[in-house]
Protein backbone atom coordinates (compact mmCIF):
# COMPACT_ATOMS: atom_id res chain seq x y z
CA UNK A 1 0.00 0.00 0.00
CA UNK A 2 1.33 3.81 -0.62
CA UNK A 3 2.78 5.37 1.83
CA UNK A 4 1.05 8.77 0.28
CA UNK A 5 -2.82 9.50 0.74
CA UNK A 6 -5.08 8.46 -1.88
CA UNK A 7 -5.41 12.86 -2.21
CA UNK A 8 -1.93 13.28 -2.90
CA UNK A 9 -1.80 9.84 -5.41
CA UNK A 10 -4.48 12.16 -7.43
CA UNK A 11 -2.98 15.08 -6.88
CA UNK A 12 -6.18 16.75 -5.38
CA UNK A 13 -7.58 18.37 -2.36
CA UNK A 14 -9.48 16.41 0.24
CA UNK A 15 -12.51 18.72 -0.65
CA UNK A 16 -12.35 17.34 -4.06
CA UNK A 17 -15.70 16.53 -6.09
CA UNK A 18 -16.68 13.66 -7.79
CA UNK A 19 -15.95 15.61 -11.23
CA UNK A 20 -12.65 16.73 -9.95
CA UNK A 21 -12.00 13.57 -9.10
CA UNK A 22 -12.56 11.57 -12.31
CA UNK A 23 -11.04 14.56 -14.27
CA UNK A 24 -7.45 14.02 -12.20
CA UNK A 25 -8.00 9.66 -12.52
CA UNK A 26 -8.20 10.18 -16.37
CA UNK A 27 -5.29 12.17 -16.31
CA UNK A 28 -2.76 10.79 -14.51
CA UNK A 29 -4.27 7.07 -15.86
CA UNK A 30 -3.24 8.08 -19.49
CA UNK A 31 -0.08 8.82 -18.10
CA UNK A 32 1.19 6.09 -16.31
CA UNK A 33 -0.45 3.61 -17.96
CA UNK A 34 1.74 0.38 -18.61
CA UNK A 35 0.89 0.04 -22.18
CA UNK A 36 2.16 3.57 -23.12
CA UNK A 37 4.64 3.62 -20.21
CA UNK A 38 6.04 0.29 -18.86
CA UNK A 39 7.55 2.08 -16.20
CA UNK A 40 4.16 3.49 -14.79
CA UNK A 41 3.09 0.07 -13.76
CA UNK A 42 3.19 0.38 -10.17
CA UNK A 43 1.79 4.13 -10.04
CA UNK A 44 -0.92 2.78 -12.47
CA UNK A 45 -1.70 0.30 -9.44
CA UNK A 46 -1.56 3.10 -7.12
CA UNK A 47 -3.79 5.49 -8.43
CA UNK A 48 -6.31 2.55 -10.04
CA UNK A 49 -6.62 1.76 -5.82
CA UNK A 50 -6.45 5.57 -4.92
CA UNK A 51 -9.91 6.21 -7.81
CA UNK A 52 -11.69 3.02 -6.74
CA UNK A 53 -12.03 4.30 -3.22
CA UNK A 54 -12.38 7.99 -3.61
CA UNK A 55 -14.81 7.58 -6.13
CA UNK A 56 -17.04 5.50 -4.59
CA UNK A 57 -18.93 7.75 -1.33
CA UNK A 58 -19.09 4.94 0.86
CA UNK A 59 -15.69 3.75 0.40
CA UNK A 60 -14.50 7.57 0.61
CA UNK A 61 -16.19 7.70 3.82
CA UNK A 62 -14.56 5.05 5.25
CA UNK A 63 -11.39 6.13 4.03
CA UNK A 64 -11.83 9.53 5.39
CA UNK A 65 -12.20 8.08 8.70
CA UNK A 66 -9.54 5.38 9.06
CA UNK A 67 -6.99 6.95 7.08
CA UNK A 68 -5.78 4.09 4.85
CA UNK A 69 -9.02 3.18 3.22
CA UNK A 70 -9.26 -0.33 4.60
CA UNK A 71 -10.81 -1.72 7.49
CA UNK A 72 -9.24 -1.81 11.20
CA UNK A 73 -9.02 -5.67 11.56
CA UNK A 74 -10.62 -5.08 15.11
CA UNK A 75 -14.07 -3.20 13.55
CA UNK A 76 -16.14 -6.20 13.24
CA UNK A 77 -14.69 -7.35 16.86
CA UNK A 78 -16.97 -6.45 19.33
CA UNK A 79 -19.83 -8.15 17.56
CA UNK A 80 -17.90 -11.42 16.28
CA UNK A 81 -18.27 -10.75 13.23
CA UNK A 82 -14.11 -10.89 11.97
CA UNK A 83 -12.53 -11.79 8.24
CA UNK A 84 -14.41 -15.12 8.46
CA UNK A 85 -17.63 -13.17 7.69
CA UNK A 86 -17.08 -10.52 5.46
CA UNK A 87 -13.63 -10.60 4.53
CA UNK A 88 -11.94 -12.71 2.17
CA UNK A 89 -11.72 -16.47 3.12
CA UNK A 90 -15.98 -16.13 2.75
CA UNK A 91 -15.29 -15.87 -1.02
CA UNK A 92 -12.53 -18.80 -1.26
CA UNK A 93 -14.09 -20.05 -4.22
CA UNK A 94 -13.38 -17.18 -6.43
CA UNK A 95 -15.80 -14.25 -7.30
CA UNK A 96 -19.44 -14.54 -7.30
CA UNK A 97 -21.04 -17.07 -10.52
CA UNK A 98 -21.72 -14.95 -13.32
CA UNK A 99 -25.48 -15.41 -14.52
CA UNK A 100 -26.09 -18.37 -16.54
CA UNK A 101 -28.45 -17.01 -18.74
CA UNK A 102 -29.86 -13.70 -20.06
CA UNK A 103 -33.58 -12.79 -20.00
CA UNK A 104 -36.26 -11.03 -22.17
CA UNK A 105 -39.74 -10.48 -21.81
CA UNK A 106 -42.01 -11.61 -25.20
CA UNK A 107 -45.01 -9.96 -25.42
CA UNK A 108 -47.79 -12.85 -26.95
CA UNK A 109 -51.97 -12.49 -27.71
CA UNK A 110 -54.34 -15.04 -25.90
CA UNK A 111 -54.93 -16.09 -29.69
CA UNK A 112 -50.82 -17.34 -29.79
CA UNK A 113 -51.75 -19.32 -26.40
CA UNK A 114 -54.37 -20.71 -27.98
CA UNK A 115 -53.24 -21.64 -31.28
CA UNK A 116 -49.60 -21.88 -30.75
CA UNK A 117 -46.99 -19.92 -32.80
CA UNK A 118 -43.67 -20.11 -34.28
CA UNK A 119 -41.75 -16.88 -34.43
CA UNK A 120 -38.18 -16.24 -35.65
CA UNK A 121 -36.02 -13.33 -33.92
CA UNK A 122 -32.99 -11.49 -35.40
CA UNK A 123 -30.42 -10.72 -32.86
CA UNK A 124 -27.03 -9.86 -32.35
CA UNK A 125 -24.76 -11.82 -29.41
CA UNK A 126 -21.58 -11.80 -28.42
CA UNK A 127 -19.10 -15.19 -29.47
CA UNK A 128 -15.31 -15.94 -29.28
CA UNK A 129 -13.17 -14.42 -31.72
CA UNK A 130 -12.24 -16.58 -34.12
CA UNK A 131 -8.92 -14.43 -35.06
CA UNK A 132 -7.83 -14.66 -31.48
CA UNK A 133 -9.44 -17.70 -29.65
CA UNK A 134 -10.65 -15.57 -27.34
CA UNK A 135 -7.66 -14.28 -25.76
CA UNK A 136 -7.66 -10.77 -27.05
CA UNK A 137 -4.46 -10.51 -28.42
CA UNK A 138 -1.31 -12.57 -29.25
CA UNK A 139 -1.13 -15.27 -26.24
CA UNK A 140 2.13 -14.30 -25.56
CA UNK A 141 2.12 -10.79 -25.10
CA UNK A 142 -0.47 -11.70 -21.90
CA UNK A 143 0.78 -10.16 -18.72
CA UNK A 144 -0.71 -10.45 -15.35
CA UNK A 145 -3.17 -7.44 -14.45
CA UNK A 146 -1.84 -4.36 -13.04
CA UNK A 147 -5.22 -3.85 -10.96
CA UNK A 148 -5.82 -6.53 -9.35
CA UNK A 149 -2.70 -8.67 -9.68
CA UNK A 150 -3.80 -11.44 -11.73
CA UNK A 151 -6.56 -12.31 -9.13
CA UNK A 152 -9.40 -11.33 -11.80
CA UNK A 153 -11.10 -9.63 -8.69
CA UNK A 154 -10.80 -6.71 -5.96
CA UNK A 155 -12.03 -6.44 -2.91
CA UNK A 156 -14.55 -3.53 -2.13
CA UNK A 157 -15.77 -1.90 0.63
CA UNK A 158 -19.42 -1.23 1.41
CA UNK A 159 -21.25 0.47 4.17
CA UNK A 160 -24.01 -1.42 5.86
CA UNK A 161 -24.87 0.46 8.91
CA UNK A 162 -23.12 3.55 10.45
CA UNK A 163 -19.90 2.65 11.35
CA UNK A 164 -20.30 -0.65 10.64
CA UNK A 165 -18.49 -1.99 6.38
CA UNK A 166 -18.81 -5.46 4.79
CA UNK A 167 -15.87 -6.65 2.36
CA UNK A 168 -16.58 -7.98 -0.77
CA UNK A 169 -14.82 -9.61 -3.94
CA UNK A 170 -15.65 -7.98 -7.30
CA UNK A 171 -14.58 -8.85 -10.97
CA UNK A 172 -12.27 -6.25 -12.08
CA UNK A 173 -13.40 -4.19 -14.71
CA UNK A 174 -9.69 -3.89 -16.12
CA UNK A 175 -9.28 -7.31 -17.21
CA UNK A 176 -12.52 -8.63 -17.25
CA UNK A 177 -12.29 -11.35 -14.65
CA UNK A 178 -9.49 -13.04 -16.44
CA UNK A 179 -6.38 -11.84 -14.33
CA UNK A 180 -4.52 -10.82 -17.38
CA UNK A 181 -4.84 -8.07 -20.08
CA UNK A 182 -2.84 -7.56 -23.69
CA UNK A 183 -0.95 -4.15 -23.82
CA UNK A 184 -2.80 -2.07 -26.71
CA UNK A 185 -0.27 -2.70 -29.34
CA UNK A 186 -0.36 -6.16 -29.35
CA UNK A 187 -4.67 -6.55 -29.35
CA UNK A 188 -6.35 -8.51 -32.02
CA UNK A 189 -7.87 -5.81 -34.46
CA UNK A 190 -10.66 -7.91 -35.11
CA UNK A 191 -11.99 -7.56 -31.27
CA UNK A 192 -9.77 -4.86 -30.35
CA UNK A 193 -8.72 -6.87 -27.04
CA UNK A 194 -12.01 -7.95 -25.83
CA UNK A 195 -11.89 -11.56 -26.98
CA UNK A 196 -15.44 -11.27 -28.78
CA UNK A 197 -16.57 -10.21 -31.61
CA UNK A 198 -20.62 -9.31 -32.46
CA UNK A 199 -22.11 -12.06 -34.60
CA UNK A 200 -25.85 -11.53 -36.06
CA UNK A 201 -27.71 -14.51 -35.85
CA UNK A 202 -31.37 -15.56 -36.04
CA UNK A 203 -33.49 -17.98 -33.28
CA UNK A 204 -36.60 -19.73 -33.57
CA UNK A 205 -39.35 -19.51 -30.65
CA UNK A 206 -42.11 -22.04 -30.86
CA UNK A 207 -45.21 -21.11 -28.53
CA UNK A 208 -46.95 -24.10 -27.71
CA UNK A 209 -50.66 -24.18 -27.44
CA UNK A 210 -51.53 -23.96 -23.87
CA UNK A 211 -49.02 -22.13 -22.48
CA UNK A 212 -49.35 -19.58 -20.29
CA UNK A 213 -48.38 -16.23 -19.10
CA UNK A 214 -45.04 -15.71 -16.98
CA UNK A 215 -43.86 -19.33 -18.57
CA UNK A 216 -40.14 -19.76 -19.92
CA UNK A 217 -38.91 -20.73 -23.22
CA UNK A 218 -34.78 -21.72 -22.89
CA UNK A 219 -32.97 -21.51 -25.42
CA UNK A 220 -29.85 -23.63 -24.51
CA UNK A 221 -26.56 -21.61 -25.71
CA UNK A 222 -28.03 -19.02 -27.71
CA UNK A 223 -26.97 -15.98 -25.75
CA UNK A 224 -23.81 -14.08 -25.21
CA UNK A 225 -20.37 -15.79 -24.62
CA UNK A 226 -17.24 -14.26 -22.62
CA UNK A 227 -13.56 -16.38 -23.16
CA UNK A 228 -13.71 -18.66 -20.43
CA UNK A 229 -17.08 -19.41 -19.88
CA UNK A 230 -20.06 -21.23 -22.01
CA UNK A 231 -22.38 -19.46 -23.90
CA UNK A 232 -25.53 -18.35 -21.93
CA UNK A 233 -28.79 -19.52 -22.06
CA UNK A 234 -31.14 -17.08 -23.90
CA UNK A 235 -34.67 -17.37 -22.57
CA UNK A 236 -38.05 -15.42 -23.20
CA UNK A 237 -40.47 -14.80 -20.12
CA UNK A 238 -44.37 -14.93 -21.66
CA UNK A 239 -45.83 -11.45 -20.84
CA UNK A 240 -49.63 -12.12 -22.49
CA UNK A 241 -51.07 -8.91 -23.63
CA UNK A 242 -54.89 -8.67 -21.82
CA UNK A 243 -57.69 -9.54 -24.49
CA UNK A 244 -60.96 -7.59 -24.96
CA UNK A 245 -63.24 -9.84 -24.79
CA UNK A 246 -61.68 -13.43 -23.20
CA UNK A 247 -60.41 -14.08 -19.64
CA UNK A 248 -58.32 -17.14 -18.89
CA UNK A 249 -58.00 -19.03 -15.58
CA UNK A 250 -55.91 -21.87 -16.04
CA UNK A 251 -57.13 -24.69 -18.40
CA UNK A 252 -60.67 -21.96 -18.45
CA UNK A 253 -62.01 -19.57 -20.46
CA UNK A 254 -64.33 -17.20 -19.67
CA UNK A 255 -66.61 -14.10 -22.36
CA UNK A 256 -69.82 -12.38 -22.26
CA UNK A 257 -72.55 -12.41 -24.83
CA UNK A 258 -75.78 -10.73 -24.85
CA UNK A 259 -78.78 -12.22 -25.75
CA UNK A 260 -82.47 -10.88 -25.50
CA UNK A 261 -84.93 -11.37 -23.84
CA UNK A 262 -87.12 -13.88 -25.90
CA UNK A 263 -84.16 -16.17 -25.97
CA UNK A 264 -83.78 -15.34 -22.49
CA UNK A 265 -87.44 -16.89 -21.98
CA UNK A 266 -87.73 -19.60 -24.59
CA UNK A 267 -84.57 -20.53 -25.64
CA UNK A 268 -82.08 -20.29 -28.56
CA UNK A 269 -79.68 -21.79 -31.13
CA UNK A 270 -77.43 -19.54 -32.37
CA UNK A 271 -73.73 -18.59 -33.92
CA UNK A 272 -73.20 -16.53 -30.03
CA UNK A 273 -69.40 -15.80 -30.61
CA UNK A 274 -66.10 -16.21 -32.66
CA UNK A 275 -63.65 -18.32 -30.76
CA UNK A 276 -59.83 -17.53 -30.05
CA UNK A 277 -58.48 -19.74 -33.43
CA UNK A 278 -61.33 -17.72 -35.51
CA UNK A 279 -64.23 -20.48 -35.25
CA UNK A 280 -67.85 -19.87 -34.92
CA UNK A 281 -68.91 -20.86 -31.94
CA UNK A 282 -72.75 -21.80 -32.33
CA UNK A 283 -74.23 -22.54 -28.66
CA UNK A 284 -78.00 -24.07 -28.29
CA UNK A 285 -80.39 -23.45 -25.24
CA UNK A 286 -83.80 -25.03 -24.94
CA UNK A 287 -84.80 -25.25 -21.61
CA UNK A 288 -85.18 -22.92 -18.60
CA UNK A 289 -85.35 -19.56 -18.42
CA UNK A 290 -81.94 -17.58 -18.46
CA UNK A 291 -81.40 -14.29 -16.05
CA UNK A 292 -78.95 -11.83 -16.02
CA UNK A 293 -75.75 -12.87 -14.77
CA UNK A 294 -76.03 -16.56 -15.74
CA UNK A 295 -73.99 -18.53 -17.10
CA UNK A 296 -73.52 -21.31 -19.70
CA UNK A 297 -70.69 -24.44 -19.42
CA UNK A 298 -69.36 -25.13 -22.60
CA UNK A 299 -67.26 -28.41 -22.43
CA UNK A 300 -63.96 -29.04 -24.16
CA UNK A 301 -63.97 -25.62 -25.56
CA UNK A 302 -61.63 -23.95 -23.36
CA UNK A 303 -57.58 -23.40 -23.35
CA UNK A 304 -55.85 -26.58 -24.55
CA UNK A 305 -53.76 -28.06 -21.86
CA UNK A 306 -49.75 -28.07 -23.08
CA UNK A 307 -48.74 -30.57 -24.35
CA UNK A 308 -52.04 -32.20 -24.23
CA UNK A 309 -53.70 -29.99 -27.50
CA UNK A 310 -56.55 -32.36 -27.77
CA UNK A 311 -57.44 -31.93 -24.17
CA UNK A 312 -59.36 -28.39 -23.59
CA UNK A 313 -60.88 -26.79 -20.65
CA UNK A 314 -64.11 -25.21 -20.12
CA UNK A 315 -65.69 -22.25 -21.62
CA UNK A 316 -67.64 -19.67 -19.31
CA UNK A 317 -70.70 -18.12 -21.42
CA UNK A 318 -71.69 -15.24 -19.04
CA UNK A 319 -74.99 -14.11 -20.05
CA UNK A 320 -76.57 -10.22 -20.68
CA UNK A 321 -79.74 -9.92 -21.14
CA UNK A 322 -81.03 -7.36 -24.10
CA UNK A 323 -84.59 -5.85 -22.85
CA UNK A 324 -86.54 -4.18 -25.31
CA UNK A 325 -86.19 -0.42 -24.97
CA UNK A 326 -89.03 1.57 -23.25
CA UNK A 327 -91.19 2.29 -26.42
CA UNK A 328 -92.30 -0.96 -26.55
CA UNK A 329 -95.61 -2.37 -25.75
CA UNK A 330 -96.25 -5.81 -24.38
CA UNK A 331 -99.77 -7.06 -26.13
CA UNK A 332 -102.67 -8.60 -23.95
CA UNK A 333 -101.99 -11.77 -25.73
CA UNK A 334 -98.21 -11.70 -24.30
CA UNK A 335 -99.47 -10.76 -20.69
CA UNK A 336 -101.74 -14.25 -20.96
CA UNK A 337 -98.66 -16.15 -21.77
CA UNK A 338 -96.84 -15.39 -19.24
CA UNK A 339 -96.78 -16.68 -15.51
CA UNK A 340 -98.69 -14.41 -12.96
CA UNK A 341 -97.09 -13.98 -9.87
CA UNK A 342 -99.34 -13.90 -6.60
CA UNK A 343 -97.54 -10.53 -4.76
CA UNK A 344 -98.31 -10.68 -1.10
CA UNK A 345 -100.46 -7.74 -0.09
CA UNK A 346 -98.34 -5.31 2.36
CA UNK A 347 -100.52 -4.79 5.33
CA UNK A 348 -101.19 -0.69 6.29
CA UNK A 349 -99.98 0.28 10.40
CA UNK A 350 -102.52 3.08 9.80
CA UNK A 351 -105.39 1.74 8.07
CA UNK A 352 -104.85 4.48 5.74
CA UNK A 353 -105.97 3.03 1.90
CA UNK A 354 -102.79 2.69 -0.42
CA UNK A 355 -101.47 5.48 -2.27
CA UNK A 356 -101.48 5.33 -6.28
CA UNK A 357 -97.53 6.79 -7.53
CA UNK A 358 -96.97 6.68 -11.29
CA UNK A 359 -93.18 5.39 -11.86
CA UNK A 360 -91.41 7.32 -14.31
CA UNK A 361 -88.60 5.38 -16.11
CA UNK A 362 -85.14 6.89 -15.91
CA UNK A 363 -81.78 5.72 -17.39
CA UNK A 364 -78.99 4.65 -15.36
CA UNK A 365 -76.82 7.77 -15.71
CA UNK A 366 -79.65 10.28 -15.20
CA UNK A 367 -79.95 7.70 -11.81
CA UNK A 368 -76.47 8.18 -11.13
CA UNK A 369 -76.25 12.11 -11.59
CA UNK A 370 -79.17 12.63 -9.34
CA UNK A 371 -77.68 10.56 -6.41
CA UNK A 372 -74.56 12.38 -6.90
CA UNK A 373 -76.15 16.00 -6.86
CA UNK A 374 -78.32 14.63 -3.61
CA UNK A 375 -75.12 13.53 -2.24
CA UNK A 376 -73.49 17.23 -2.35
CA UNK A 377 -76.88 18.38 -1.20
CA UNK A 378 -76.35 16.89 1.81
CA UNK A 379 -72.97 17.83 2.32
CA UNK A 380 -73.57 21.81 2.09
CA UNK A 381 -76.40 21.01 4.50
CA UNK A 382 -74.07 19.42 6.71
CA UNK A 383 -71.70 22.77 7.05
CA UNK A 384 -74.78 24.92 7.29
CA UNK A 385 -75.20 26.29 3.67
CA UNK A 386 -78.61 26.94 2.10
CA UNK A 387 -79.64 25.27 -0.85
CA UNK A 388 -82.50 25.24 -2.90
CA UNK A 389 -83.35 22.64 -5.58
CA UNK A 390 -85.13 24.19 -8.09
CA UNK A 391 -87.67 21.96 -10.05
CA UNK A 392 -87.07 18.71 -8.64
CA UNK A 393 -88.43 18.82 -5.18
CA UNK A 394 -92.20 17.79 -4.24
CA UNK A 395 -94.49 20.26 -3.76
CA UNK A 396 -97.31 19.52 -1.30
CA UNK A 397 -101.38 20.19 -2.08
């Protein structure tokens, strides 16, 4: 470790700002860099360490108050917790997995669940350079990293309570995990150094009937490959865009239809709806009489189980009833037809003989804009304001 503060390494005042400090890293890092000077390569390492800290306002803070910008040995001492938790020998296996795969959401219709789909996707990924195998360069002119000596990771500081800093191992950013890095004259120009090169390439996604939304498709080695490791998985999450007319529940399906009311009352046979794969759905009711609300089981003609195409789930028929509109007028003929229903009589608390009201229809928004004028009525009442509605209170003979 330097003997000089990470301030002086970057030739800046303690009161530095971020900006400052990034401006004075870039300088002094084109500098001393190894590549361009090979005798930098221990100043390189020094102000590397001296940026990684400063620049970073939780590992600044810690430097700021221990003065060497790592952690006293004794911190984690008065509550057990020493090296064996957060420092080094936790990672002895080498720096965290990388992921093994890389995800992407794929936006499908309830019609693609239904009927299945087959769609084929143009991408670009990442895979080894053929010029250099990967290494970056000419194998020989490898050297070990100057950042974090050929260890392909770092460890870094982070603040998890006040006063209180966890140690972790990160992949260094100089030389990509590997632990070694190819001075700029000697990188393959075909990846410029970075081992890969951008291929285009084109996948094929099959959407089985029956699948559903959130479900995985994994493509095995289709995604982006770094030297060293396999190529990751490339898989697409199922995001199903909400239809406007069907709902699914599992294996189910569930739509609304309207019907009116003489089908409602003596049944029907009718085209009702157009299914999911384009079909005509024709559904037949004979018997019983159908309210609001109800609903009709249609077997088999539901979602298709995966795997299982031939084998469907239900469909959910929920039923709206069309009444005729208020101009028109029942004949006496109609009236016979239809069942009478024997109303009890309400009995009178003051023997006082019933009272005849005419009923006027009104439409469910002029129902709804009355209750809501009532409703402020009441609340100006409430704080003492006077109100008068004009021309639709009751006036008494």
């Amino acid at each position: 470790m330097a003997t000089r503060s990470y301030y002086e390494i970057l030739e800046i005042e303690e009161t530095a700002t971020d900006s400052e400090i990034k401006r004075a890293y870039r300088k002094l890092a084109m500098k001393y860099h190894p590549d361009k000077n090979p005798a930098g390569a221990e100043m390189f390492k020094e102000i590397s360490h001296a940026y990684e800290t400063l620049s970073d306002p939780s590992k600044r803070a810690a430097y700021d108050r221990f003065g060497d910008g790592d952690l006293p040995e004794d911190m984690f001492g008065g509550f057990g917790m020493g090296d064996g938790f957060f420092g080094e020998s936790m990672f002895t296996g080498g720096p965290p997995p990388p992921p093994k795969a890389e995800i992407h959401p794929l936006e499908v219709t309830l019609e693609d669940l239904f009927r299945g789909k087959k769609l084929r996707l143009k991408l670009v990924r990442s895979t080894i350079c053929k010029q250099c195998k990967g290494v970056g360069g000419k194998k020989a002119a490898l050297h070990e990293c100057y950042a974090c000596n050929g260890k392909g990771v770092r460890l870094s500081a982070r603040q998890v309570a006040p006063g209180l800093f966890s140690q972790t191992q990160v992949g260094c950013t100089v030389c990509n995990r590997t632990g070694k890095v190819v001075p700029d004259s000697k990188k393959c120009k075909r990846c410029k150094g970075r081992g890969v090169t951008d291929e285009k390439d084109t996948v094929e996604i099959s959407i089985e009937p029956g699948m559903s939304d959130g479900q995985r498709i994994v493509l095995a080695g289709k995604g982006d490959q770094k030297p060293g490791q396999d190529p990751l998985d490339l898989v697409f999450v199922l995001r199903q865009i909400p239809h406007s007319k069907f709902t699914r529940l599992g294996d189910s399906l569930s739509v609304k239809a309207q019907i009116d009311l003489a089908e409602a009352l003596c049944g029907f046979s009718r085209v009702l709806l157009t299914h999911l794969d384009g079909h005509p759905l024709e559904v037949s009711h004979k018997s019983g009489v159908l309210k609001p609300g109800d609903v009709l089981r249609i077997s088999c003609e539901g979602m298709p189980q995966e795997k299982r195409p031939r084998s469907r789930g239900d469909l959910y028929i929920v039923l709206d009833i069309k009444f005729p509109d208020s101009k028109w007028k029942p004949g006496s003929a109609l009236t016979e037809l239809l069942p009478q229903t024997a109303w009890p009589t309400p009995s009178s608390s003051t023997g006082a003989p019933a009272k005849v009201a005419a009923g006027r229809p009104i439409s469910e928004d002029e129902y709804t804009a009355r209750m809501r004028e009532q409703s402020r009525n009441a609340h100006h009442a409430d704080q003492g304001h006077e109100y008068q509605d004009a021309g639709s209170g009751c006036q008494q003979q």
